[in-house]
Protein backbone atom coordinates (compact mmCIF):
# COMPACT_ATOMS: atom_id res chain seq x y z
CA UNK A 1 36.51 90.51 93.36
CA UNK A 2 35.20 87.17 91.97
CA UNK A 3 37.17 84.69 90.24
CA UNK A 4 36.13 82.64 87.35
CA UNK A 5 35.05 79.57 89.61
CA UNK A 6 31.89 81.92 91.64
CA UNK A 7 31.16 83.70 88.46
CA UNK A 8 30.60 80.24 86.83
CA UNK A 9 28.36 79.05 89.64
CA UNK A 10 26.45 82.25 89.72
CA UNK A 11 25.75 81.55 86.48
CA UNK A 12 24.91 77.87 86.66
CA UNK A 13 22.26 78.80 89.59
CA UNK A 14 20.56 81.54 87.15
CA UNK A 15 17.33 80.27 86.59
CA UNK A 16 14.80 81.89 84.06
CA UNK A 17 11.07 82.20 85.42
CA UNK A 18 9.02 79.26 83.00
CA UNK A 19 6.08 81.53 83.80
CA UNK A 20 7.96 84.52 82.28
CA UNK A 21 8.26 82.87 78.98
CA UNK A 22 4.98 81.21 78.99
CA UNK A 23 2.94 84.93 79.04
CA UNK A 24 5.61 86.69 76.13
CA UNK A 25 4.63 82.80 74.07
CA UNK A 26 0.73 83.46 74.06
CA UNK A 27 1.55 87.00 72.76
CA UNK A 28 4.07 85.79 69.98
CA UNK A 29 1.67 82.76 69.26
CA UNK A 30 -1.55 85.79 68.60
CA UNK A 31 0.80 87.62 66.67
CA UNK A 32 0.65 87.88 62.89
CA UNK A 33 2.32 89.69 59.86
CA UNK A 34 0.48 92.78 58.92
CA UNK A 35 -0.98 92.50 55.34
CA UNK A 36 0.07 94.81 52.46
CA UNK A 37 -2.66 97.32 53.08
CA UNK A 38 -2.26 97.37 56.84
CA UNK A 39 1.32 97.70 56.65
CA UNK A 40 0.70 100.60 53.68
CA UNK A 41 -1.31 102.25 56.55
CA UNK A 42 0.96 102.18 59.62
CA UNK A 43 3.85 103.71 57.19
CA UNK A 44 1.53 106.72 55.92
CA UNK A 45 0.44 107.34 59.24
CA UNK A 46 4.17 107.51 60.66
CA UNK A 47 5.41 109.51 57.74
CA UNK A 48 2.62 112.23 58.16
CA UNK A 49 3.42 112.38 62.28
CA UNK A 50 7.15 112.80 61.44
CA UNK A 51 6.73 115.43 58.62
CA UNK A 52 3.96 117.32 61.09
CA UNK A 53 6.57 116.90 63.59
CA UNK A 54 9.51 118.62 61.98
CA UNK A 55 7.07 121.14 60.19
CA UNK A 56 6.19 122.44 64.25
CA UNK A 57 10.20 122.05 64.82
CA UNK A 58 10.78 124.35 61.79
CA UNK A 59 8.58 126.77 62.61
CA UNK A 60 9.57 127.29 65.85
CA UNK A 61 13.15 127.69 64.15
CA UNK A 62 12.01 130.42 61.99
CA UNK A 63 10.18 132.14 64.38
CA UNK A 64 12.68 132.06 66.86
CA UNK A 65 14.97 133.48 64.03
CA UNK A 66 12.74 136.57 63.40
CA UNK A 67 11.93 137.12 67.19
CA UNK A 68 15.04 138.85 68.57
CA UNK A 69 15.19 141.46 65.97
């Protein structure tokens, strides 16, 4: 088991790759807010993929429910 005193030095000696941090920055710099429209969009096309999602999950439930009979 460690104590307190390697736990600290393991921590000290972590060291976070500058490259790393460099590639994720160029992304974040590129990256923008989505405009009103865009945004409008994105949600419309999520919405209709859940609803056509759970329509498929509820007709498997009701034909599973009339099958066994």
């Amino acid at each position: 088991m460690m104590d307190y005193k390697e736990k600290f030095k393991e921590a000290k000696s972590f060291k976070i790759d500058e490259e790393f941090f460099k590639k994720y920055w160029r992304v974040l710099k590129l990256a923008r807010t989505p405009t009103r429209d865009e945004f409008s969009k994105i949600a419309i096309v999520a919405a209709a993929g859940i609803l056509l999602i759970g329509l498929v999950g509820f007709i498997i439930y009701e034909i599973m429910l009339v099958l066994p009979r």
